[in-house]
C-alpha atoms as a PDB file:
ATOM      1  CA  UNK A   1      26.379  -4.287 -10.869  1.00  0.00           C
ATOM      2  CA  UNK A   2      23.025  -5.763 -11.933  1.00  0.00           C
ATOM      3  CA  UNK A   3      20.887  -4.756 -14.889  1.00  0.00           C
ATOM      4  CA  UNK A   4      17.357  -3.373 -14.650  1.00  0.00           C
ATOM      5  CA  UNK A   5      16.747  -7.025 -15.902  1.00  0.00           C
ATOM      6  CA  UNK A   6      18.066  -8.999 -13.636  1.00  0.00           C
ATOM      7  CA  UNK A   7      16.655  -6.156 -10.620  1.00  0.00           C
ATOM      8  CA  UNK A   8      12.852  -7.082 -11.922  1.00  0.00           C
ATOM      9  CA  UNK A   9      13.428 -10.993 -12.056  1.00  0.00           C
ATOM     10  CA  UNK A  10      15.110 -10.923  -8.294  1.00  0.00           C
ATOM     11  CA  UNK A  11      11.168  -8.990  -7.371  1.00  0.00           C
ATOM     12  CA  UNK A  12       9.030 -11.534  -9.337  1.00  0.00           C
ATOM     13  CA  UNK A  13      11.216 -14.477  -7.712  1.00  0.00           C
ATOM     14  CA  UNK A  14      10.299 -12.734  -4.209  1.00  0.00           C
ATOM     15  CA  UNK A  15       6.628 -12.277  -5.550  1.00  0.00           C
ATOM     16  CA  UNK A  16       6.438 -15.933  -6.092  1.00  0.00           C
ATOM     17  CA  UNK A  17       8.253 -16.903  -2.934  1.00  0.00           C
ATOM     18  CA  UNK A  18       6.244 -14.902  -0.888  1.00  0.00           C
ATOM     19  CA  UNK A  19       2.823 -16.194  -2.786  1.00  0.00           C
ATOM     20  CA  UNK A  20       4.383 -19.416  -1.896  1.00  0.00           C
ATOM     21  CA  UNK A  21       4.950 -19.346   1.639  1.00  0.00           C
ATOM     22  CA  UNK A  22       1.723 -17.685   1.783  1.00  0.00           C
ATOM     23  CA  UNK A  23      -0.496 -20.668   0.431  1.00  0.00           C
ATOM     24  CA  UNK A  24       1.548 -23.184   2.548  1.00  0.00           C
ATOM     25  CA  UNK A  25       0.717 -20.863   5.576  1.00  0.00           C
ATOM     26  CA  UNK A  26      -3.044 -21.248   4.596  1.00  0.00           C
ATOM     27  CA  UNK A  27      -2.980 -24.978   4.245  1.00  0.00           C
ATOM     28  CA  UNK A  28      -1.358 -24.959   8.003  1.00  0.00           C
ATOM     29  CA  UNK A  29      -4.260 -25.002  10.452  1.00  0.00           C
ATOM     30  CA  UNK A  30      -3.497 -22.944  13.155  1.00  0.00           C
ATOM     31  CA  UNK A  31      -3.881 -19.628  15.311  1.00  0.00           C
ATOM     32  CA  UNK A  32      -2.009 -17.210  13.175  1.00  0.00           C
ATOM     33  CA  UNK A  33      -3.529 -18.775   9.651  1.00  0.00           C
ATOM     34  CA  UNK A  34      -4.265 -16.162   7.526  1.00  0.00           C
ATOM     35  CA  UNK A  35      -2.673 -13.526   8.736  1.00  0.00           C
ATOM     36  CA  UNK A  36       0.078 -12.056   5.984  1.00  0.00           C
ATOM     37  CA  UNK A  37       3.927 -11.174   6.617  1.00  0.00           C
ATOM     38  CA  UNK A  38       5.359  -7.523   6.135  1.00  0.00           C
ATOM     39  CA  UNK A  39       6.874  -9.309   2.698  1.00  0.00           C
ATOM     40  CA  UNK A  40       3.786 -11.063   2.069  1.00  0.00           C
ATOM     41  CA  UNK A  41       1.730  -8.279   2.037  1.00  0.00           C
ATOM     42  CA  UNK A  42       3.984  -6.069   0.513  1.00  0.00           C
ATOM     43  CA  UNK A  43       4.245  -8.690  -2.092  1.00  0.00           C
ATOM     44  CA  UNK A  44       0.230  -8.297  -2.677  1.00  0.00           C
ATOM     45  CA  UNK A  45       0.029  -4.703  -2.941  1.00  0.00           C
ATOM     46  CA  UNK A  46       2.236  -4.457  -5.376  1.00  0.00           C
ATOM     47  CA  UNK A  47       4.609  -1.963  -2.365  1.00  0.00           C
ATOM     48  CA  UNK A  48       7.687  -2.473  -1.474  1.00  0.00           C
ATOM     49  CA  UNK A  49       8.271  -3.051   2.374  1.00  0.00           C
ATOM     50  CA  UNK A  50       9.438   0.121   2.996  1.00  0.00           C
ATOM     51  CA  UNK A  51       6.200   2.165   1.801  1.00  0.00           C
ATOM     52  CA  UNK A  52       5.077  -0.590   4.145  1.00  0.00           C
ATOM     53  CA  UNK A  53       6.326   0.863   7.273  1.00  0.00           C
ATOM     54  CA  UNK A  54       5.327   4.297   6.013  1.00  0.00           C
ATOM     55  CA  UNK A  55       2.012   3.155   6.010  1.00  0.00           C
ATOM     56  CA  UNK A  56       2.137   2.160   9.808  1.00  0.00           C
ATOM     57  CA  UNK A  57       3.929   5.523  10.746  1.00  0.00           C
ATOM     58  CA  UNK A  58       0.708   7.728   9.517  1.00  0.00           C
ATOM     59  CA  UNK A  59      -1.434   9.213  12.238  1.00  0.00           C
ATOM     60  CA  UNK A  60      -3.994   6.650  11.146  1.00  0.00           C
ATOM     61  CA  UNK A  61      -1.756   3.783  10.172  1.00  0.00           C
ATOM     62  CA  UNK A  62      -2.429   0.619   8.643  1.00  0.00           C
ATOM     63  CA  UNK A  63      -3.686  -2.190  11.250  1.00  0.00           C
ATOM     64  CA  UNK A  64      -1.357  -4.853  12.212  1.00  0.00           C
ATOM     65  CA  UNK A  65      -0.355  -7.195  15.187  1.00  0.00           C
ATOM     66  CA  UNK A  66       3.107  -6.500  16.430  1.00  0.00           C
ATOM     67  CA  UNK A  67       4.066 -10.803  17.865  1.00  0.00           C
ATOM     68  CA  UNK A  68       7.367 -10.280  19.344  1.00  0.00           C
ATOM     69  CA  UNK A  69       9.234  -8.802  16.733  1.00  0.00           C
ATOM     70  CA  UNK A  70       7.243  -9.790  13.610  1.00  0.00           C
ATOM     71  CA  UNK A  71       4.521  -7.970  11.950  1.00  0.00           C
ATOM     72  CA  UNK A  72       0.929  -9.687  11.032  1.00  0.00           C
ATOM     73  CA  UNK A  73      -1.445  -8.088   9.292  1.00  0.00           C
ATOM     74  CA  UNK A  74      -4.941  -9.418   8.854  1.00  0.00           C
ATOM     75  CA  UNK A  75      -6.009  -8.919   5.301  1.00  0.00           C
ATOM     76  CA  UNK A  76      -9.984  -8.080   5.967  1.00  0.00           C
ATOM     77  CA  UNK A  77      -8.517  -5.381   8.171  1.00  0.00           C
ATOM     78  CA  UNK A  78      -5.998  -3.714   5.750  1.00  0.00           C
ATOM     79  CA  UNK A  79      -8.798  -3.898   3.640  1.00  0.00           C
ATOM     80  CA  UNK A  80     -10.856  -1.795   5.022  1.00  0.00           C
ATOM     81  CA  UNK A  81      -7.909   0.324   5.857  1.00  0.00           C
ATOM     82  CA  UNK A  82      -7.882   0.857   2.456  1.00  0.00           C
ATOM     83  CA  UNK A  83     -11.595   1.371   1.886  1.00  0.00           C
ATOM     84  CA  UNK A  84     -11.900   3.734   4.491  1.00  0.00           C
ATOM     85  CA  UNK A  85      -8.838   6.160   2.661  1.00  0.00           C
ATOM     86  CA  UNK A  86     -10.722   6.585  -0.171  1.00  0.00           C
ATOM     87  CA  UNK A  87     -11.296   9.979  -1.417  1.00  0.00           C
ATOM     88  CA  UNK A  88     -14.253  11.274  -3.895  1.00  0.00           C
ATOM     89  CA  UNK A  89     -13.893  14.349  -5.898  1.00  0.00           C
ATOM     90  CA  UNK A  90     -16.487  17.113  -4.548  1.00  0.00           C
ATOM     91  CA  UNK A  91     -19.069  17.723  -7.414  1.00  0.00           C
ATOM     92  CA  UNK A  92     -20.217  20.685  -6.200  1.00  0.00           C
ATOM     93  CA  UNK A  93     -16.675  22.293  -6.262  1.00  0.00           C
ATOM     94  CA  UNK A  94     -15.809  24.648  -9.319  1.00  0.00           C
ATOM     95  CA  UNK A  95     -12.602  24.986 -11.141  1.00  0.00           C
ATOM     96  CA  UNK A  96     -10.591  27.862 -10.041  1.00  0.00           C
ATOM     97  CA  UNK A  97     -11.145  30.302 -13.086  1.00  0.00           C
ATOM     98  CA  UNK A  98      -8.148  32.352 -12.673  1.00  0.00           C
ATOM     99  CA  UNK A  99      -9.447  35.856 -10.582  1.00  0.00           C
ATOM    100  CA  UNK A 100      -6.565  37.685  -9.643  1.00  0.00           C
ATOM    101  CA  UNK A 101      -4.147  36.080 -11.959  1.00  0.00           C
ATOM    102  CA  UNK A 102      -5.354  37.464 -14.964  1.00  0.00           C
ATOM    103  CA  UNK A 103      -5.959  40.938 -13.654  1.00  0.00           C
ATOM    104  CA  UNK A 104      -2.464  40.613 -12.323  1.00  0.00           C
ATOM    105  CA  UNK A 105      -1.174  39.560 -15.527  1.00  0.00           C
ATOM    106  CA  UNK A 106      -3.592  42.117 -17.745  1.00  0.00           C
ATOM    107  CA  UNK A 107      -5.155  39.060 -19.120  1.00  0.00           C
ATOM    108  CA  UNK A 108      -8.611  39.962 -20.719  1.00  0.00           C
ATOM    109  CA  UNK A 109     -11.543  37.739 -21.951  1.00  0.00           C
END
């Protein structure tokens, strides 16, 4: 059985694997430079790898490159992924003020 302790230092060890492998990959000209793993980016975003593969099972997933069996993700890409899921509160939009719940409830102002 491991301890909540030991659980958190196995994730930061991965972290700084991952960030690891990542800068080597970087330093490595080549065709697929600078394109991140599944663990790499998971690893940036602070997900695990499994909200991961939620992501890319939405209706409007998260972009990637399927290479045989591994997934690459391009980070300018997921970026704007990212950007373009933002949401902005509607100003104009009031907050509900009760209606039929209070005369339901004989609540009077």
């Amino acid at each position: 059985m491991t301890t909540i302790f030991e659980e958190h230092r196995t994730q930061e060890e991965l972290a700084e694997k991952a960030l690891a492998l990542k800068q080597a990959r970087l330093q490595q000209p080549g065709i697929l430079a600078g394109y991140l793993t599944l663990a790499e980016l998971a690893a940036d975003l602070g997900r695990s790898t499994r909200t991961i593969h939620r992501y890319l099972a939405l209706p409007n997933g998260m972009p990637h490159v399927l290479l045989g069996n591994r997934l690459l993700f391009d980070p300018e890409r997921v970026r704007a992924w990212i950007a373009a899921r933002e949401r902005v509160r509607n100003p104009t939009r009031r907050a509900p003020r009760g209606g039929r719940r209070r005369e339901r409830y004989g609540v009077r102002t």
